[in-house]
Protein backbone atom coordinates (compact mmCIF):
# COMPACT_ATOMS: atom_id res chain seq x y z
CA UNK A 1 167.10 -29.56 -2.94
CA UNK A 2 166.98 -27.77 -6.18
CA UNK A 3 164.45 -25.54 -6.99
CA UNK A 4 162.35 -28.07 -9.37
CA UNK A 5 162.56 -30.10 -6.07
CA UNK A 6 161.31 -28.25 -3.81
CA UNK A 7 158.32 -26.71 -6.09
CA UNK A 8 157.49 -31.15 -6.37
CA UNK A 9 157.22 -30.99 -2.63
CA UNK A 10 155.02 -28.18 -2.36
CA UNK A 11 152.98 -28.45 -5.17
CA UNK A 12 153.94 -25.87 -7.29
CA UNK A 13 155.91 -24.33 -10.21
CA UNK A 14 159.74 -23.93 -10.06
CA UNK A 15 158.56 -20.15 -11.37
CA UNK A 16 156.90 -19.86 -7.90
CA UNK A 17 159.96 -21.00 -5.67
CA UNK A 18 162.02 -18.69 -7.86
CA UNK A 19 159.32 -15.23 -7.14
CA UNK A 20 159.72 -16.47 -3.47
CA UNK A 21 163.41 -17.06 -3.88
CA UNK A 22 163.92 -13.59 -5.62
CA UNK A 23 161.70 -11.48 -3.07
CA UNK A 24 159.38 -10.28 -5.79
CA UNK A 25 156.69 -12.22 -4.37
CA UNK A 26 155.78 -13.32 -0.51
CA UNK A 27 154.48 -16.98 -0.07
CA UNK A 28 151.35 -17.22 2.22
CA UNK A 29 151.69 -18.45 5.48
CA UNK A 30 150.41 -21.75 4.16
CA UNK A 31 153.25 -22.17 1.95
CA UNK A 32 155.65 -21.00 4.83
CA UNK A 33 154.36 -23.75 6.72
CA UNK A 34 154.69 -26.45 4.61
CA UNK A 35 158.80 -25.00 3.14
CA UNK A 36 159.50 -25.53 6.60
CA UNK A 37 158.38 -28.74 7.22
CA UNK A 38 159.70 -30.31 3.72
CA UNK A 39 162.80 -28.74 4.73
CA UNK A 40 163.38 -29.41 8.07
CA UNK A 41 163.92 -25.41 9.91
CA UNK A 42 161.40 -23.29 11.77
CA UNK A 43 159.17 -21.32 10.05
CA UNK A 44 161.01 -18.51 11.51
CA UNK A 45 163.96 -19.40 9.61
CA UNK A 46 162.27 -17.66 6.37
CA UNK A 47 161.77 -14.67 7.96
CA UNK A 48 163.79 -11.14 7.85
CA UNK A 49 163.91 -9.33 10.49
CA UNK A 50 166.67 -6.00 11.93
CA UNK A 51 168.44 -8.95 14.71
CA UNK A 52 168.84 -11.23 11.55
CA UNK A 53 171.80 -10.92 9.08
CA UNK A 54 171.14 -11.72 5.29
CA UNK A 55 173.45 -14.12 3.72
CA UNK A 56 176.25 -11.99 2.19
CA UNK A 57 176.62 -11.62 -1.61
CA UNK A 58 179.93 -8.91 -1.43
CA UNK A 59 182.55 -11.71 -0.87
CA UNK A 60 183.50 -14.90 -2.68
CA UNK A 61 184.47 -18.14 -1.24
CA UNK A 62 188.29 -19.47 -2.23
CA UNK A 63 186.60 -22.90 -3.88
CA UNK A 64 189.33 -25.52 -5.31
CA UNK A 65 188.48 -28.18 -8.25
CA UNK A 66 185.99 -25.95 -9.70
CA UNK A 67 185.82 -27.88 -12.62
CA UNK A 68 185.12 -31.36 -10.37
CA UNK A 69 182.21 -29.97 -8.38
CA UNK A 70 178.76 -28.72 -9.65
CA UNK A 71 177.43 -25.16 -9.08
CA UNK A 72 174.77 -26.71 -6.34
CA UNK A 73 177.85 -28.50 -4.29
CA UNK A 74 179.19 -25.24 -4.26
CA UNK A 75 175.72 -23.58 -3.21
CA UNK A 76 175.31 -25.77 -0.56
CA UNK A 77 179.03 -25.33 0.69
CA UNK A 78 178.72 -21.77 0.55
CA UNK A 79 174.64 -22.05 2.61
CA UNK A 80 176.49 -23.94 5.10
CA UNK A 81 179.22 -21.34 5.85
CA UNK A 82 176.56 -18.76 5.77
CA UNK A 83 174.89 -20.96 8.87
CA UNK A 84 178.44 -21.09 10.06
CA UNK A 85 178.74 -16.92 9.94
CA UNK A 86 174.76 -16.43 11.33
CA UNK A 87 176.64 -18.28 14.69
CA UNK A 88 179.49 -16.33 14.39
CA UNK A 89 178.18 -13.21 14.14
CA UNK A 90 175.52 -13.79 16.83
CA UNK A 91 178.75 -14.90 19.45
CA UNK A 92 180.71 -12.18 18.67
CA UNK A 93 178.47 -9.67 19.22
CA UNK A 94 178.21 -11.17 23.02
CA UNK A 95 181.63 -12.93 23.23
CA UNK A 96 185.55 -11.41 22.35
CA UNK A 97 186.84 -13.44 20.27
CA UNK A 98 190.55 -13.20 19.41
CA UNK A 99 191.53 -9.91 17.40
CA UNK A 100 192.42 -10.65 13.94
CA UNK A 101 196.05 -10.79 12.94
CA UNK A 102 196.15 -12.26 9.33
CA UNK A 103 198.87 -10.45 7.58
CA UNK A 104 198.19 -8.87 4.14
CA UNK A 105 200.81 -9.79 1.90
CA UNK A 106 199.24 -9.45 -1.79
CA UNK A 107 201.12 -11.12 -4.76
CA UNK A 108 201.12 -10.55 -8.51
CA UNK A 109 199.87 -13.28 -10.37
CA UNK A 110 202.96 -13.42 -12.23
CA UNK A 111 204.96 -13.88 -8.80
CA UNK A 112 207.65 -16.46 -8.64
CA UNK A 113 207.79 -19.99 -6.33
CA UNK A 114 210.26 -17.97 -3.99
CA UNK A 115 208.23 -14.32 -3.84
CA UNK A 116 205.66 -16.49 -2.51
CA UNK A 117 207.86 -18.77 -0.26
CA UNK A 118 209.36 -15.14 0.93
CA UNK A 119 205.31 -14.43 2.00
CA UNK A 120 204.85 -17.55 3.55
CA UNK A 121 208.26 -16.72 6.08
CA UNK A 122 206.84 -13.05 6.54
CA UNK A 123 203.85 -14.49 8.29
CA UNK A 124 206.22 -16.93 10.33
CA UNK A 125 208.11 -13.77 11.51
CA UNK A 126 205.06 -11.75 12.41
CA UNK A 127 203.87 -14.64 14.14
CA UNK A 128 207.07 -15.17 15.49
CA UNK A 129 207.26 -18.59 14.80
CA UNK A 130 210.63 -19.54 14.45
CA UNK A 131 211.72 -21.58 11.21
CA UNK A 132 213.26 -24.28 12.52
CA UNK A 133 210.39 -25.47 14.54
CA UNK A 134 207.37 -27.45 13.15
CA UNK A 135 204.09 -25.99 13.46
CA UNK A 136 202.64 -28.14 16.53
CA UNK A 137 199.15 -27.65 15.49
CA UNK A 138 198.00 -25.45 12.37
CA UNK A 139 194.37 -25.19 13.00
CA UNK A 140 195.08 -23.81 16.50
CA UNK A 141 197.18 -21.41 15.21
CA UNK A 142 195.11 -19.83 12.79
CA UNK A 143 192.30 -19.87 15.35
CA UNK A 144 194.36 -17.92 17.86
CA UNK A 145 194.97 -15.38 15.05
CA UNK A 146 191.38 -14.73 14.49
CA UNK A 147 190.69 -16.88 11.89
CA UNK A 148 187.44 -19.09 12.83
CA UNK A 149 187.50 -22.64 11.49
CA UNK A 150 184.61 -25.36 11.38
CA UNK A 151 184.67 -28.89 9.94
CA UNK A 152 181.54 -29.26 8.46
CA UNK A 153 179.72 -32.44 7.11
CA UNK A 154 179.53 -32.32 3.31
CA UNK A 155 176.93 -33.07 0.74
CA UNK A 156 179.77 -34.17 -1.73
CA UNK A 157 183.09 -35.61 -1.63
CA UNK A 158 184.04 -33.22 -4.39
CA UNK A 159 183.78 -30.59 -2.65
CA UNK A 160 187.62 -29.50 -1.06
CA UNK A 161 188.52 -27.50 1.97
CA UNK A 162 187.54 -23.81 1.21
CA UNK A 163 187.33 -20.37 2.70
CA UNK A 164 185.65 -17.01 2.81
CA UNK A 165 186.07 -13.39 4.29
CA UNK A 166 183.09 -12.07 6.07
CA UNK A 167 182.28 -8.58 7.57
CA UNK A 168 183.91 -9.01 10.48
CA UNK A 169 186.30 -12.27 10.04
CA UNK A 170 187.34 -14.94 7.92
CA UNK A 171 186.01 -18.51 8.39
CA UNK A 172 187.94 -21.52 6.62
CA UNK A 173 185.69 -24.73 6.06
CA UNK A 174 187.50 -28.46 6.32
CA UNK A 175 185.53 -30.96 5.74
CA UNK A 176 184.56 -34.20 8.22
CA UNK A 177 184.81 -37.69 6.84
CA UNK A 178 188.53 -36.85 5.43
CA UNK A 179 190.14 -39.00 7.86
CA UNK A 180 193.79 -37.29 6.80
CA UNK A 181 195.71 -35.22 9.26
CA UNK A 182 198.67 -34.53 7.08
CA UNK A 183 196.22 -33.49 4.27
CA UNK A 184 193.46 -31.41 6.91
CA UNK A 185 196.96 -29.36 7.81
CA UNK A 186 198.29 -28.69 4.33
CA UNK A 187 194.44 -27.67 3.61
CA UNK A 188 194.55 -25.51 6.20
CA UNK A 189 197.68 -23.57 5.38
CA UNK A 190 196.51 -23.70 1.80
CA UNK A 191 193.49 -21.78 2.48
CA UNK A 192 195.72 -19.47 4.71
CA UNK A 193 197.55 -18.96 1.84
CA UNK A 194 194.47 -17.76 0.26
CA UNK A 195 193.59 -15.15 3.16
CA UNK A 196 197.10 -13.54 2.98
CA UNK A 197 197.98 -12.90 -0.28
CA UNK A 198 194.91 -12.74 -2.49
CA UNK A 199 192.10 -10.00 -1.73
CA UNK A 200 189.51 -11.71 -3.91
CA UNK A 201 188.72 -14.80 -5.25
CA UNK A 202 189.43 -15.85 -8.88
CA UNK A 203 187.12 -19.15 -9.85
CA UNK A 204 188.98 -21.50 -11.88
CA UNK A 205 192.57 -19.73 -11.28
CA UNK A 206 194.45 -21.99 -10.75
CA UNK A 207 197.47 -19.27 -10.29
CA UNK A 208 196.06 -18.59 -7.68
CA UNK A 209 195.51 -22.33 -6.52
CA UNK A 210 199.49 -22.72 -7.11
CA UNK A 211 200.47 -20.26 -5.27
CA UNK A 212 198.44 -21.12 -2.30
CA UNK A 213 199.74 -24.68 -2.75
CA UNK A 214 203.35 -23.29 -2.83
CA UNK A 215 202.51 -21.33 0.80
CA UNK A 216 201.35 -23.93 2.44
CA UNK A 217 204.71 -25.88 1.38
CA UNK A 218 206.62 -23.10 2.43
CA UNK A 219 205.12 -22.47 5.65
CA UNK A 220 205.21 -26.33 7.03
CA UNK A 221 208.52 -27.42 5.49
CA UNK A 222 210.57 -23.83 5.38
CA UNK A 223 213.20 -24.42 2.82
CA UNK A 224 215.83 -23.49 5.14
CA UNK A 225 215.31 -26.13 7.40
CA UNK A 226 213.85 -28.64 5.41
CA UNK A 227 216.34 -29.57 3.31
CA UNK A 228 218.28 -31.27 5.89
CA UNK A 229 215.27 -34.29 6.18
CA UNK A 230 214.73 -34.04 1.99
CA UNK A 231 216.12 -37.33 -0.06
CA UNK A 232 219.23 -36.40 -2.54
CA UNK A 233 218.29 -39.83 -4.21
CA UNK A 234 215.59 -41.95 -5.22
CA UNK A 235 214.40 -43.30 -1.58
CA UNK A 236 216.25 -47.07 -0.86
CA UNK A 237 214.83 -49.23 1.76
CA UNK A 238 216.03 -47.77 4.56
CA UNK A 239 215.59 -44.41 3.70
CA UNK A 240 212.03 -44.36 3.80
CA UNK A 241 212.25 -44.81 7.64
CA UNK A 242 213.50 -41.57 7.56
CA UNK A 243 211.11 -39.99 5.77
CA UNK A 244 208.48 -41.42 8.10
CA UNK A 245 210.29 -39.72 10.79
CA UNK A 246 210.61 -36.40 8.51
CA UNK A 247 206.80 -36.93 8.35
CA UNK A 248 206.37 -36.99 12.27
CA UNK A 249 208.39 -33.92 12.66
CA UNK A 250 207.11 -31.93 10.71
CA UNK A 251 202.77 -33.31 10.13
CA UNK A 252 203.24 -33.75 6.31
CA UNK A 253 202.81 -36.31 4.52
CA UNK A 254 205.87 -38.27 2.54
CA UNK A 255 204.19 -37.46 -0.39
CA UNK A 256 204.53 -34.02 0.38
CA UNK A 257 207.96 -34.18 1.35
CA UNK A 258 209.24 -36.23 -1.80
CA UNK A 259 207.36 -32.96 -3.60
CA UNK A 260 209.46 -30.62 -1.56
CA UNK A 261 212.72 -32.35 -2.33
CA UNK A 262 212.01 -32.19 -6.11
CA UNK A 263 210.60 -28.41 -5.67
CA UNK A 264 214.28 -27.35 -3.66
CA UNK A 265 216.19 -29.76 -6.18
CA UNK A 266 217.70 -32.39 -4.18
CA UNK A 267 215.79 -34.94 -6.07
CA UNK A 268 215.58 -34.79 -10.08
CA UNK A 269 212.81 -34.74 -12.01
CA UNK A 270 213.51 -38.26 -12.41
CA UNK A 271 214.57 -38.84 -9.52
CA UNK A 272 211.16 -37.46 -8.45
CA UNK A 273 209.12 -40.10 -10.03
CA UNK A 274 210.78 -43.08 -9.45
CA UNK A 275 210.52 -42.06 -5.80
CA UNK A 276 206.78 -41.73 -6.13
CA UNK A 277 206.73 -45.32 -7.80
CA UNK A 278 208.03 -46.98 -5.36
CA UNK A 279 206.06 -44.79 -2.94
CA UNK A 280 202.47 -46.25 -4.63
CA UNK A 281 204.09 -49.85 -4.82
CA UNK A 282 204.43 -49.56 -0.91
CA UNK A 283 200.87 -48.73 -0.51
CA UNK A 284 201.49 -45.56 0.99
CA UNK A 285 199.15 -43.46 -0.94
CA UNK A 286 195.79 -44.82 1.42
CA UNK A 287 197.65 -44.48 4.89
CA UNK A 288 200.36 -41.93 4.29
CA UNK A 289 198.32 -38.82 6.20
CA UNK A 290 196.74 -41.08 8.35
CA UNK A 291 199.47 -42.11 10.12
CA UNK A 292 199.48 -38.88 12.09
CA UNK A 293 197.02 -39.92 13.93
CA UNK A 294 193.11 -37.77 14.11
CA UNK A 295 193.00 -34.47 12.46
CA UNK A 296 193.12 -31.59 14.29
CA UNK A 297 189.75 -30.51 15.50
CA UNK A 298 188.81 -26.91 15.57
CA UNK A 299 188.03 -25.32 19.03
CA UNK A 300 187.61 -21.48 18.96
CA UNK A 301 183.74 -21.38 18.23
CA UNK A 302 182.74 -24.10 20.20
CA UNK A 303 184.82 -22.78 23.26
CA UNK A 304 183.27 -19.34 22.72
CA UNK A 305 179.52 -20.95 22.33
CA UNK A 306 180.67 -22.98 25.42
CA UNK A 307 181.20 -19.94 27.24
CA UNK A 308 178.49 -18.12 26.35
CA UNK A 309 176.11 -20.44 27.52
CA UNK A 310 177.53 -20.54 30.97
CA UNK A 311 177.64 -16.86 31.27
CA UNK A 312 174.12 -16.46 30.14
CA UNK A 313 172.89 -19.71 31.52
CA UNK A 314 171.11 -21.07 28.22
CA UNK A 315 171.37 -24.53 26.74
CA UNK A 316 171.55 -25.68 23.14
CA UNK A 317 168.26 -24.98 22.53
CA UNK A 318 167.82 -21.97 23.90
CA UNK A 319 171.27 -20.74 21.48
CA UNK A 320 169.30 -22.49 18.12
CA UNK A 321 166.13 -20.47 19.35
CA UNK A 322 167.47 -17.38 18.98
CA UNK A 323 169.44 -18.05 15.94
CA UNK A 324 165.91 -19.52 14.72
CA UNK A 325 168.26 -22.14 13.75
CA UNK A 326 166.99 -26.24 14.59
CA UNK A 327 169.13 -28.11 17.10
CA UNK A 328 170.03 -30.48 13.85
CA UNK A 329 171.47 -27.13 12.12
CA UNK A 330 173.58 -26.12 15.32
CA UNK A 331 174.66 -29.03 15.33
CA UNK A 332 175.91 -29.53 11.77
CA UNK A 333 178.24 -26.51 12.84
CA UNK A 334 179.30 -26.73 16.40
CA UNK A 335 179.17 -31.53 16.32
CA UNK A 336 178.77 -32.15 19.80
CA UNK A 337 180.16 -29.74 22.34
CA UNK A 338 180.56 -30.54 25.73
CA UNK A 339 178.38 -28.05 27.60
CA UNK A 340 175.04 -30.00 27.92
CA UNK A 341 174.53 -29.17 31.56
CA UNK A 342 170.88 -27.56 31.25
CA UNK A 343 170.32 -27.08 34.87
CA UNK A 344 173.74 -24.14 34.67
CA UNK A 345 172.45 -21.47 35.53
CA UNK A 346 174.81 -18.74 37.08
CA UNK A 347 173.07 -15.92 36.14
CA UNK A 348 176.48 -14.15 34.73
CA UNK A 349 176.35 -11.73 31.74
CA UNK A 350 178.32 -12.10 28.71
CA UNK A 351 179.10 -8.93 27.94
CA UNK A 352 182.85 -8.38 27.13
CA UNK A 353 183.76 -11.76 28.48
CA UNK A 354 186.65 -13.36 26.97
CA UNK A 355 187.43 -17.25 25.26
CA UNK A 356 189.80 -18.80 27.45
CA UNK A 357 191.84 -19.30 23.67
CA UNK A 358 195.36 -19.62 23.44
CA UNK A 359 198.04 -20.54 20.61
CA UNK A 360 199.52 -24.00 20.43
């Protein structure tokens, strides 16, 4: 809701939501009351108090398309990953989560297509991934480097993968409903991109966006390797069979590989677009990332809520109570997790237990 909505529901001026907004002024309990019911969240919710964290203003979130989504998509993406970090932050204060290991490779802005290629291979050496092999699953592996990741629902279909650095860790938000794998992966190591080599966030660089774009290439399809299953002419019949099976190799799409192969020169400029032509006359352009099959589906935080309710024996509810969080808005975060078993109860303590996490 915006803030003229919200003053409709309750029956006052935008001026008041803004005092309350603001902290100049406190709403009586009556007004409390009736916030949380137009909104949907505990009463609770509203309140500060030394166990609660306050939504961060220090960082900036890594937002793409700025110029296709409004400032209250935006707001909303960025409330969600705050709801995202509240669960977070509660967990890892009770759970070890894996130790952070995102390299810090800054780049000028002025930094050329292979200085940034050269980044994306440093982080395959220090995760000692070797070149030649595909990345079997990219989510997994930024998870198991610290990195927490949650596919959200979104308000808007504007609104693009993004992510954020908070106190303690960096969360990266994909978005459900963007039935893609090939694109959910190159999102991902887009955003990864964005962790390693740029400190802060620049809105509406699109330097920046480049060079993230140009990781993410470089980090699926490593030029050294990939040039071997890139076209050196505009794709014939039978050639596109084997970019389908480039595709399945590597979890890119073709699109992204007939990119590549004008990128590392095999095809021409022109070469380039007659390819991609013939790629939209084939229809591939609606099933090309789908035919990888489901996107991969984040794990870490649900595994670590998973475990923490079996080592403290709570459900669900008992996790959105003390978050002062609704079911609905747990939810929205974790989707459905399997632990459901409310009559666990072990009596085991969470301190310095462990996620059972480990790398693809």
């Amino acid at each position: 809701m915006t803030r003229t909505d919200l003053a409709r529901e309750l029956g006052l001026s935008p001026a008041s939501v803004s005092q309350y907004e603001a902290g100049n002024t406190a709403p009586p309990s009556s007004v409390i009351a009736q916030m949380a019911l137009v909104l949907g969240v505990h009463s609770g919710y509203f309140e500060q108090s030394p166990s609660r964290r306050s939504p961060s203003t220090a960082t900036r979130s890594f937002f793409r398309s700025l110029r296709a989504t409004r400032q209250w998509e935006r707001d909303q993406a960025d409330a969600l990953t705050e709801h995202a970090y509240d669960l977070v932050s509660f967990v890892e204060q009770r759970i070890r989560l894996p130790e952070i290991a995102i390299p810090s490779f800054p780049v000028r802005s002025e930094a050329s297509r292979l200085e940034v290629e050269a980044v994306a291979g440093d982080v395959r050496r220090a995760w000692e991934l070797e070149s030649a092999r595909p990345i079997a699953n990219v989510v997994r592996l930024i998870e198991a480097n610290g990195v927490v990741v949650c596919r959200l629902r979104a308000g808007s279909d504007r609104v693009d993968a993004f992510s954020r650095w908070f106190s303690s860790r960096p969360v990266v938000v994909l978005w459900d409903g963007k039935n893609d794998k090939a694109r959910s992966r190159f999102d991902t190591a887009h955003e990864l991109g964005h962790l390693v080599m740029h400190h802060e966030p620049e809105f509406s660089d699109q330097v920046q966006e480049r060079q993230a774009h140009a990781f993410a290439a470089a980090l699926l399809m490593p030029a050294e390797v990939i040039v071997d299953h890139l076209p050196r002419r505009p794709p014939r019949a039978a050639d596109w069979d084997q970019l389908r099976a480039a595709q399945r190799r590597w979890g890119v799409s073709v699109a992204a590989l007939l990119y590549r192969a004008r990128e590392l020169g095999t095809l021409t400029e022109a070469g380039f677009r007659r390819a991609m032509t013939r790629y939209n006359q084939l229809g591939l352009r609606t099933i090309d990332g789908q035919a990888l099959g489901e996107p991969e589906r984040p794990r870490l935080l649900a595994e670590a809520v998973e475990t923490l309710l079996t080592h403290k024996a709570w459900t669900l509810d008992d996790l959105a109570e003390a978050l002062v969080f609704t079911r609905r808005q747990l939810q929205q975060i974790l989707g459905e997790i399997a632990t459901e078993d409310d009559g666990r109860r072990d009596g085991r303590e969470a301190s310095d237990v462990v996620v059972p996490f480990r790398r693809a």
